[in-house]
PDB file of N, CA and C in Angstrom:
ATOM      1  N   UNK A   1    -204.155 168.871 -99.026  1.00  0.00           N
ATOM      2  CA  UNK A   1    -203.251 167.786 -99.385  1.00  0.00           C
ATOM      3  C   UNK A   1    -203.548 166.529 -98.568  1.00  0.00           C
ATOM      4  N   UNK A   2    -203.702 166.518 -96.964  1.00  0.00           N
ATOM      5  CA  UNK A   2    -203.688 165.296 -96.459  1.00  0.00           C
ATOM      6  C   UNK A   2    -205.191 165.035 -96.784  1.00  0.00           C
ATOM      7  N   UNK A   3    -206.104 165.714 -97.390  1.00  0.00           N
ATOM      8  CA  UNK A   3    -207.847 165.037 -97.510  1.00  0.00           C
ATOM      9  C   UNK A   3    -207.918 164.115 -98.687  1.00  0.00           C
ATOM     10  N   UNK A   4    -206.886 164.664 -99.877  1.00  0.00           N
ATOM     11  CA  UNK A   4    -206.600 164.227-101.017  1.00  0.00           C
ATOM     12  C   UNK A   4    -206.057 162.470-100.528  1.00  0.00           C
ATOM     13  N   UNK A   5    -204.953 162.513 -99.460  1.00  0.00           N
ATOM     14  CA  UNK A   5    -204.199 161.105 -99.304  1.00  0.00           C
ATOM     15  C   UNK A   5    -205.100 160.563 -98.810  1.00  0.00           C
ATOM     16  N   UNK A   6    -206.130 160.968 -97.597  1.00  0.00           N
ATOM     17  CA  UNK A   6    -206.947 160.308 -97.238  1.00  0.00           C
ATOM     18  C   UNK A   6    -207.855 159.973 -98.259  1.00  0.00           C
ATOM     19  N   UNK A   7    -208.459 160.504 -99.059  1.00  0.00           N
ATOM     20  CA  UNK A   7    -209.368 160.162 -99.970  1.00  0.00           C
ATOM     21  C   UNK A   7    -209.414 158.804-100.942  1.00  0.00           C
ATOM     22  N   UNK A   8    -207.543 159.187-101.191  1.00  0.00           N
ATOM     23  CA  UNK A   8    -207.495 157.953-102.026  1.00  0.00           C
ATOM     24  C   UNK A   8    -207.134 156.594-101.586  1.00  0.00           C
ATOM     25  N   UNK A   9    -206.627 156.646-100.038  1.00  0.00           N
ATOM     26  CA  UNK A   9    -206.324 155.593 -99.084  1.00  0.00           C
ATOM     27  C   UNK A   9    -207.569 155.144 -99.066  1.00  0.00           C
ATOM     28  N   UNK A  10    -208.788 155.865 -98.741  1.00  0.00           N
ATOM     29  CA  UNK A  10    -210.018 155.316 -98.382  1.00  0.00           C
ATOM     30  C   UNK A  10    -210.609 154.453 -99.693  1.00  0.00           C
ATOM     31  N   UNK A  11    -210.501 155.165-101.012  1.00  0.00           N
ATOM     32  CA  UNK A  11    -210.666 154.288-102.039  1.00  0.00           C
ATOM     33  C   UNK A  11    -210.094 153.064-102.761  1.00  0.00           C
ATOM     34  N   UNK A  12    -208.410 153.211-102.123  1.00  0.00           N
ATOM     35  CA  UNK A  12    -207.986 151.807-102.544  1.00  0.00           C
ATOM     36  C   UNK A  12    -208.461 150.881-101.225  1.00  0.00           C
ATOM     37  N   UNK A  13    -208.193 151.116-100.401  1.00  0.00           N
ATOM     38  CA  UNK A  13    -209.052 150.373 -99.110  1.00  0.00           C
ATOM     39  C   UNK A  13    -210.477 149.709 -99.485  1.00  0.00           C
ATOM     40  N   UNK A  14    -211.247 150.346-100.027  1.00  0.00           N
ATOM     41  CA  UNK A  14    -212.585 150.115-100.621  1.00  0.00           C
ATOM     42  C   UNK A  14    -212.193 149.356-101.556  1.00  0.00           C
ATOM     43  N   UNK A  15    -211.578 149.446-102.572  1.00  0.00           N
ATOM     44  CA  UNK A  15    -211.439 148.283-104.104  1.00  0.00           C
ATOM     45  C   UNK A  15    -210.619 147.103-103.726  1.00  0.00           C
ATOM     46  N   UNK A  16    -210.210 146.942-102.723  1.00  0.00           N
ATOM     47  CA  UNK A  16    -209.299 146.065-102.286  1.00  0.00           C
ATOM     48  C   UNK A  16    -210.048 145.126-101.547  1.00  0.00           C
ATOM     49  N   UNK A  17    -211.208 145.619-100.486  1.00  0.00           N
ATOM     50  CA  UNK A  17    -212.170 144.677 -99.911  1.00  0.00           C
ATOM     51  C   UNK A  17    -213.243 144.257-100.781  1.00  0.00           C
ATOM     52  N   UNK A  18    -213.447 144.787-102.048  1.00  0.00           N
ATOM     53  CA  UNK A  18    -214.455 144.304-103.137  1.00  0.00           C
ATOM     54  C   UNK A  18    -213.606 143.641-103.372  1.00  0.00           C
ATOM     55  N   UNK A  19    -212.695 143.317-104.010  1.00  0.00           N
ATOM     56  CA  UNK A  19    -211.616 142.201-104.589  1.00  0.00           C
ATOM     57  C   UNK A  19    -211.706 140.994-103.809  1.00  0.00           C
ATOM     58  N   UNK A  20    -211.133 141.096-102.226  1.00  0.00           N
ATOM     59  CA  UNK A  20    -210.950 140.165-101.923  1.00  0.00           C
ATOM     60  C   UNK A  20    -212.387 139.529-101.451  1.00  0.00           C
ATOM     61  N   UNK A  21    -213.310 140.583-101.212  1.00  0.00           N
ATOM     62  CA  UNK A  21    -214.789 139.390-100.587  1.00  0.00           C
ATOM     63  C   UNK A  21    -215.552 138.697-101.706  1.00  0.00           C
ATOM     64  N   UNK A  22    -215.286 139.271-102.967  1.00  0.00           N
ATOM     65  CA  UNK A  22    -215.825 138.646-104.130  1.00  0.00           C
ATOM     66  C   UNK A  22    -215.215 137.772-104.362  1.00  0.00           C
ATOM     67  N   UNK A  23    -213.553 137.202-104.011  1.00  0.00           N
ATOM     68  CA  UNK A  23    -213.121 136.092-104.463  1.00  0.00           C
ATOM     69  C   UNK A  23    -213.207 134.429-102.864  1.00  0.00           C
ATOM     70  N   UNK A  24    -214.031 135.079-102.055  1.00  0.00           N
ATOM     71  CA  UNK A  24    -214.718 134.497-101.098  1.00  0.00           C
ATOM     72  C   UNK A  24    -215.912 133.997-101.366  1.00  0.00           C
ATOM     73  N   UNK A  25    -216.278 134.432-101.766  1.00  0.00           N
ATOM     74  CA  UNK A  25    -218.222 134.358-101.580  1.00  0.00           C
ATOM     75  C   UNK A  25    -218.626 133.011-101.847  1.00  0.00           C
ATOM     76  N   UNK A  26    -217.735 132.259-102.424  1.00  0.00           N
ATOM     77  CA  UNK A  26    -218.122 130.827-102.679  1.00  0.00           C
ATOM     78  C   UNK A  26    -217.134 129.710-103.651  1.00  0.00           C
ATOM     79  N   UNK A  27    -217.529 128.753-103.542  1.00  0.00           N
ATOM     80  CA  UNK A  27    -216.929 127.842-104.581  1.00  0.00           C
ATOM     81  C   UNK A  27    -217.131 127.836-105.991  1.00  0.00           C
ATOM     82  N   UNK A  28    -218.124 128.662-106.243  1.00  0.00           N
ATOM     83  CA  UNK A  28    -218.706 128.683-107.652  1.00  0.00           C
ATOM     84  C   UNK A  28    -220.093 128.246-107.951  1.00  0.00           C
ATOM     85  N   UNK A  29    -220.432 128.074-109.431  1.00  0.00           N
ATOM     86  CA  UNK A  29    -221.649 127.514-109.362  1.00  0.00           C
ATOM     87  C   UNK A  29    -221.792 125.946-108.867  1.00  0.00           C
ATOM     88  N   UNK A  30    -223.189 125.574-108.540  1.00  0.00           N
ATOM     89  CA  UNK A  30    -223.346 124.140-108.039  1.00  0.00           C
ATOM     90  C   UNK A  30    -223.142 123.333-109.128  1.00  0.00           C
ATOM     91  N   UNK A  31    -222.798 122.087-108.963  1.00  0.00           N
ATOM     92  CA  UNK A  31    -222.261 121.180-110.042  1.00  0.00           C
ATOM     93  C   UNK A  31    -223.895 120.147-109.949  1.00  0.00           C
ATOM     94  N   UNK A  32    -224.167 119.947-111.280  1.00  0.00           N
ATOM     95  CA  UNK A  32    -225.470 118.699-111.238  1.00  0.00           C
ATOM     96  C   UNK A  32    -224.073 117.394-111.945  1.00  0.00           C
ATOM     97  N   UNK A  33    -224.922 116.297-111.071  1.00  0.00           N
ATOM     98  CA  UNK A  33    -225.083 115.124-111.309  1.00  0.00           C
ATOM     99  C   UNK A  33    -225.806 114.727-111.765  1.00  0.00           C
ATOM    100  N   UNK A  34    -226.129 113.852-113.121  1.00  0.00           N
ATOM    101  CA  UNK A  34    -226.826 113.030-113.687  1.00  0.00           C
ATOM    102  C   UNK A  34    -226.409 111.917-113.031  1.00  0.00           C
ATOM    103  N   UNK A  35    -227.487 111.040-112.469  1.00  0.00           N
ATOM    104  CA  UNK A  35    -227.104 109.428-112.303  1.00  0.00           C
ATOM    105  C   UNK A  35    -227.773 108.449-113.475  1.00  0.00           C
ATOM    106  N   UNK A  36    -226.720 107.563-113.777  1.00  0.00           N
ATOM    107  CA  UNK A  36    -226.066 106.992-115.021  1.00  0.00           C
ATOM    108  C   UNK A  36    -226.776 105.576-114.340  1.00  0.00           C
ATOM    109  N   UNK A  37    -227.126 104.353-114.872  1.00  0.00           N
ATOM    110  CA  UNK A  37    -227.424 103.544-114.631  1.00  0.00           C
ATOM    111  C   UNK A  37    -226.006 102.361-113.993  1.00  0.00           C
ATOM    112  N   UNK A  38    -226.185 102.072-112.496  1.00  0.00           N
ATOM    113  CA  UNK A  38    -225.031 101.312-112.017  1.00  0.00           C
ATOM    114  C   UNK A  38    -224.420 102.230-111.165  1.00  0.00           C
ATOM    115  N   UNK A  39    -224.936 103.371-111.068  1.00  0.00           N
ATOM    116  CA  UNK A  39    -224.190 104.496-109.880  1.00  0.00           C
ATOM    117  C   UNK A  39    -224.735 104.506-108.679  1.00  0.00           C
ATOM    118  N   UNK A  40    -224.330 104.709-107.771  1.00  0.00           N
ATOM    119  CA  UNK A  40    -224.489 104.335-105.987  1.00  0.00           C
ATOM    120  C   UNK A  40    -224.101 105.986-105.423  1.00  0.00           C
ATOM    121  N   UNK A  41    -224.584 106.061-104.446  1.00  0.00           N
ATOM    122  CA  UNK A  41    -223.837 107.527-103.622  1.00  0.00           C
ATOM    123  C   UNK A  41    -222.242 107.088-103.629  1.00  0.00           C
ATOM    124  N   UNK A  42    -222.384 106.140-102.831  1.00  0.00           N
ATOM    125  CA  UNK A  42    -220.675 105.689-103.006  1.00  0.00           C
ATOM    126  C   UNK A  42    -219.940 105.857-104.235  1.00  0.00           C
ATOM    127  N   UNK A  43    -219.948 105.080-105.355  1.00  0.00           N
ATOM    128  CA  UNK A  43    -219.473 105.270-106.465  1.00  0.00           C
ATOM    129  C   UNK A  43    -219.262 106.874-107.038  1.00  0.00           C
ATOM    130  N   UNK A  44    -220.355 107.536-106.654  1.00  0.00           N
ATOM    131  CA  UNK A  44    -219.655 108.933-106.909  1.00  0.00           C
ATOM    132  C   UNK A  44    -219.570 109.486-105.969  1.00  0.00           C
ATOM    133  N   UNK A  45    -219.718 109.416-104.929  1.00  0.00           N
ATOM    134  CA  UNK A  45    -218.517 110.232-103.760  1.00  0.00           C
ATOM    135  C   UNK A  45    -217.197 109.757-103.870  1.00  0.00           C
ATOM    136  N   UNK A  46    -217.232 108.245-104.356  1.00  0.00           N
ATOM    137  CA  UNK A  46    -215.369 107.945-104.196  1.00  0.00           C
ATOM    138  C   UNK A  46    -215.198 108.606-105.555  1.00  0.00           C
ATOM    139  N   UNK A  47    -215.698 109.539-106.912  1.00  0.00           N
ATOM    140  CA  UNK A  47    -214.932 109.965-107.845  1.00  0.00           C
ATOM    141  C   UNK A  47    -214.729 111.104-107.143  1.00  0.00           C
ATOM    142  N   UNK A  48    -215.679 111.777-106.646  1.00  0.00           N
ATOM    143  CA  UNK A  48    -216.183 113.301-106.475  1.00  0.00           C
ATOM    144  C   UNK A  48    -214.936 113.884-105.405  1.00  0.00           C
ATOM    145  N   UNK A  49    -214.823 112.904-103.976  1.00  0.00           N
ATOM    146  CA  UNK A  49    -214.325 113.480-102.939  1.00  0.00           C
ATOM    147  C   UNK A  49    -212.672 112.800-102.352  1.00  0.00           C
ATOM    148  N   UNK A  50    -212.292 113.390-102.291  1.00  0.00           N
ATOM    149  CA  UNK A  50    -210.914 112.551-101.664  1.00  0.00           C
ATOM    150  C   UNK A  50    -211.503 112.043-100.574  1.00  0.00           C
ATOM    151  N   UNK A  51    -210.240 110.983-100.171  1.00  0.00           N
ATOM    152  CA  UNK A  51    -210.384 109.744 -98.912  1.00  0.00           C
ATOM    153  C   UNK A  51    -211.661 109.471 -98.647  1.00  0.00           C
ATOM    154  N   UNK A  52    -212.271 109.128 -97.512  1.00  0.00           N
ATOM    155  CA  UNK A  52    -213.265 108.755 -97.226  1.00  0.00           C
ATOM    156  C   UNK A  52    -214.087 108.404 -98.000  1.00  0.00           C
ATOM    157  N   UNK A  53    -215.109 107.872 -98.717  1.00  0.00           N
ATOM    158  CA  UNK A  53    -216.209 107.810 -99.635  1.00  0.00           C
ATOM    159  C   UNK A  53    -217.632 108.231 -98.487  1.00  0.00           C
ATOM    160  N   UNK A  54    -217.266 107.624 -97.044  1.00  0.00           N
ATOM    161  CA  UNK A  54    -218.579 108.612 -96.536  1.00  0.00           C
ATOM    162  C   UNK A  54    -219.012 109.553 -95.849  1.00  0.00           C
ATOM    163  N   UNK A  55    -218.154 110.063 -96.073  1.00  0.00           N
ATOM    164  CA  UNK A  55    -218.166 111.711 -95.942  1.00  0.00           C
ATOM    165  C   UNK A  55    -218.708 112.248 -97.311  1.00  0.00           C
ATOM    166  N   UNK A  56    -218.378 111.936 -98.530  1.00  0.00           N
ATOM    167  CA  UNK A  56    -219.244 112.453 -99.333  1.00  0.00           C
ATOM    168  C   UNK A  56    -220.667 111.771 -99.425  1.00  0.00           C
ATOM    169  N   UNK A  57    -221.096 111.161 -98.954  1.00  0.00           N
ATOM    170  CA  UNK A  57    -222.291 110.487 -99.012  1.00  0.00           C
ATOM    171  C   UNK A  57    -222.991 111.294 -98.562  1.00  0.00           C
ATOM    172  N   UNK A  58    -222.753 111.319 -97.409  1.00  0.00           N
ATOM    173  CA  UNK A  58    -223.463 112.062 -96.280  1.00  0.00           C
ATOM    174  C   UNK A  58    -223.639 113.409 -96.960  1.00  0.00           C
ATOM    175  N   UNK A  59    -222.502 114.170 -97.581  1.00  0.00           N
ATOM    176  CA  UNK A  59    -222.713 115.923 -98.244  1.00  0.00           C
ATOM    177  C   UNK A  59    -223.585 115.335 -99.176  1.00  0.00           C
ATOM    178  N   UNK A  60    -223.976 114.342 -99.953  1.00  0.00           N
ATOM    179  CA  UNK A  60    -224.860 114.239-101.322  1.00  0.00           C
ATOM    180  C   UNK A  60    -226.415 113.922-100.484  1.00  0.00           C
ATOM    181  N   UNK A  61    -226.353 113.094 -99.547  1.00  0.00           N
ATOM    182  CA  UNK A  61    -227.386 113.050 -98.623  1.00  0.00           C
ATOM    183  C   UNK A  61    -228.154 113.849 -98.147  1.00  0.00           C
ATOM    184  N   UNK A  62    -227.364 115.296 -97.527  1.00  0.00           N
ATOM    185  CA  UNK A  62    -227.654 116.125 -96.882  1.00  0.00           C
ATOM    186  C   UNK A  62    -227.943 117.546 -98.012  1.00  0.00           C
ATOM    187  N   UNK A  63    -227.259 117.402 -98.816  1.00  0.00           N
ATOM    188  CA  UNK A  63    -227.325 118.077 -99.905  1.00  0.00           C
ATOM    189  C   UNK A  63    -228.912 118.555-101.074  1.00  0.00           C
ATOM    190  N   UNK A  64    -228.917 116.689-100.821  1.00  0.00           N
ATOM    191  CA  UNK A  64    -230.210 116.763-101.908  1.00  0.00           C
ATOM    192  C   UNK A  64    -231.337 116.249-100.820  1.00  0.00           C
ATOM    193  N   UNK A  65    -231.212 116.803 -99.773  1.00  0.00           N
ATOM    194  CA  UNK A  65    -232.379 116.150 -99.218  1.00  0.00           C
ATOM    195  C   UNK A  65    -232.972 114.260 -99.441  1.00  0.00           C
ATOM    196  N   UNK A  66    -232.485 113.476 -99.241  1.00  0.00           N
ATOM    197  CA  UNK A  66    -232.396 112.201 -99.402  1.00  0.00           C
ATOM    198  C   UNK A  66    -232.738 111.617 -98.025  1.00  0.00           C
ATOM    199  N   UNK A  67    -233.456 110.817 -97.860  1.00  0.00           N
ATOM    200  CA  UNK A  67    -233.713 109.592 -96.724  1.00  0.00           C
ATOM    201  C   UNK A  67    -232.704 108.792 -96.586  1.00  0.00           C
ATOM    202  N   UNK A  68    -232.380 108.158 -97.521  1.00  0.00           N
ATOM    203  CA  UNK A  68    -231.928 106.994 -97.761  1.00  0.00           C
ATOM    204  C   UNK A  68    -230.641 107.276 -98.978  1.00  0.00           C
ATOM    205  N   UNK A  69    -230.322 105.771 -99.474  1.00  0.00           N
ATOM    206  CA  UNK A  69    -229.214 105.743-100.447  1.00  0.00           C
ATOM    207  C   UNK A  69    -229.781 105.467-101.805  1.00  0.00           C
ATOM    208  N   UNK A  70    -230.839 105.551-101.736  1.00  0.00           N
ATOM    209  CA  UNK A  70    -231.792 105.010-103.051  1.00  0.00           C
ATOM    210  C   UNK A  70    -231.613 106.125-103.857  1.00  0.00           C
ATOM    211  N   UNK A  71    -231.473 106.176-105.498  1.00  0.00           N
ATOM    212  CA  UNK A  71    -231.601 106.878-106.003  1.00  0.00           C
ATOM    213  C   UNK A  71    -231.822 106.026-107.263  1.00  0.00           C
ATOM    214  N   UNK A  72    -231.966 107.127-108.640  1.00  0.00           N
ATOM    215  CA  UNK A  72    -232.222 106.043-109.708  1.00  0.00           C
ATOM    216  C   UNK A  72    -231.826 106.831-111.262  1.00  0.00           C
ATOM    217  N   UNK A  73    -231.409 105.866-112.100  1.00  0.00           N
ATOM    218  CA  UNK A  73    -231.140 106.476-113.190  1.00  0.00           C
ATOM    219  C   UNK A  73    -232.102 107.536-113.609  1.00  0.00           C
ATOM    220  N   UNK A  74    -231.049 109.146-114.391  1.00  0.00           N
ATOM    221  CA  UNK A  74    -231.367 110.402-114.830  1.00  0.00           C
ATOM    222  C   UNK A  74    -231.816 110.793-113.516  1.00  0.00           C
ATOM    223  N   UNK A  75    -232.071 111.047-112.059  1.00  0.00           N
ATOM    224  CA  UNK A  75    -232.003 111.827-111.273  1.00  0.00           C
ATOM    225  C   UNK A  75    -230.687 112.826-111.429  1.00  0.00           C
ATOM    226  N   UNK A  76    -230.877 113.995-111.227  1.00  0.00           N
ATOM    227  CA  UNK A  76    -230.274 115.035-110.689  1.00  0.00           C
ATOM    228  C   UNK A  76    -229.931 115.210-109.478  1.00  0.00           C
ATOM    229  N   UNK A  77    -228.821 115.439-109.210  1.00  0.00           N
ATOM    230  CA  UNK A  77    -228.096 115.489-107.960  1.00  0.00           C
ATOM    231  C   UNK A  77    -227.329 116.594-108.490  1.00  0.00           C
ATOM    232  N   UNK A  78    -227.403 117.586-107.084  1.00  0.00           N
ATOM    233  CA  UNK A  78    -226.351 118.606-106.751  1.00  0.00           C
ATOM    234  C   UNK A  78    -225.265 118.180-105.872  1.00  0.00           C
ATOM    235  N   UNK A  79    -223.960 118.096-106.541  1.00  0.00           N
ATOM    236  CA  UNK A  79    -223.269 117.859-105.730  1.00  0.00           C
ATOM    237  C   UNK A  79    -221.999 119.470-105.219  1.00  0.00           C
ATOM    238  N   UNK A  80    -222.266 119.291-103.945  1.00  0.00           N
ATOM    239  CA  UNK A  80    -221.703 120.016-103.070  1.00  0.00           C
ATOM    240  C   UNK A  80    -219.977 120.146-103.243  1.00  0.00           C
ATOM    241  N   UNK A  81    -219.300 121.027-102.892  1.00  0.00           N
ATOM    242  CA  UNK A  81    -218.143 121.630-102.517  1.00  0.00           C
ATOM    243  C   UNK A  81    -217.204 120.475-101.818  1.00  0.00           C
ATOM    244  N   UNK A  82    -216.029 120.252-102.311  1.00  0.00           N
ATOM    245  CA  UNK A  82    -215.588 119.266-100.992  1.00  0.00           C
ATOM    246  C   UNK A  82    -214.942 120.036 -99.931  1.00  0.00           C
TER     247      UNK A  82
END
């Protein structure tokens, strides 16, 4: 009897940490950016991210591997998690 309680303690214990680490593992898939002609890092970090606009710069910066703020119409950009 108590191998039985243990058994099934041990298995809801087990389905319970699959549940919750799978709803961890991330934000989801990565989001692409198309840049549109007239778009700046700024301009879409201030849609993309609350307050600051450069703080998202910097995640689109750091993100896509970028030097600089240069970018250019139909580039792809991954934009990051806020």
């Amino acid at each position: 009897m108590f191998g039985r309680i243990l058994l099934i303690a041990l298995v809801a214990t087990f389905l319970a940490w699959t549940v919750l680490t799978r709803a961890v593992d991330g934000a989801g898939p990565a989001q692409v950016y198309i840049v549109k002609p007239g778009d700046t890092l700024w301009s879409i970090a201030a849609t993309r991210y609350a307050g600051d606009p450069r703080e998202g710069v910097w995640k689109l910066q750091q993100r896509n591997h970028l030097a600089g703020t240069t970018i250019s119409p139909g580039q792809r950009l991954v934009v990051p998690a806020s």
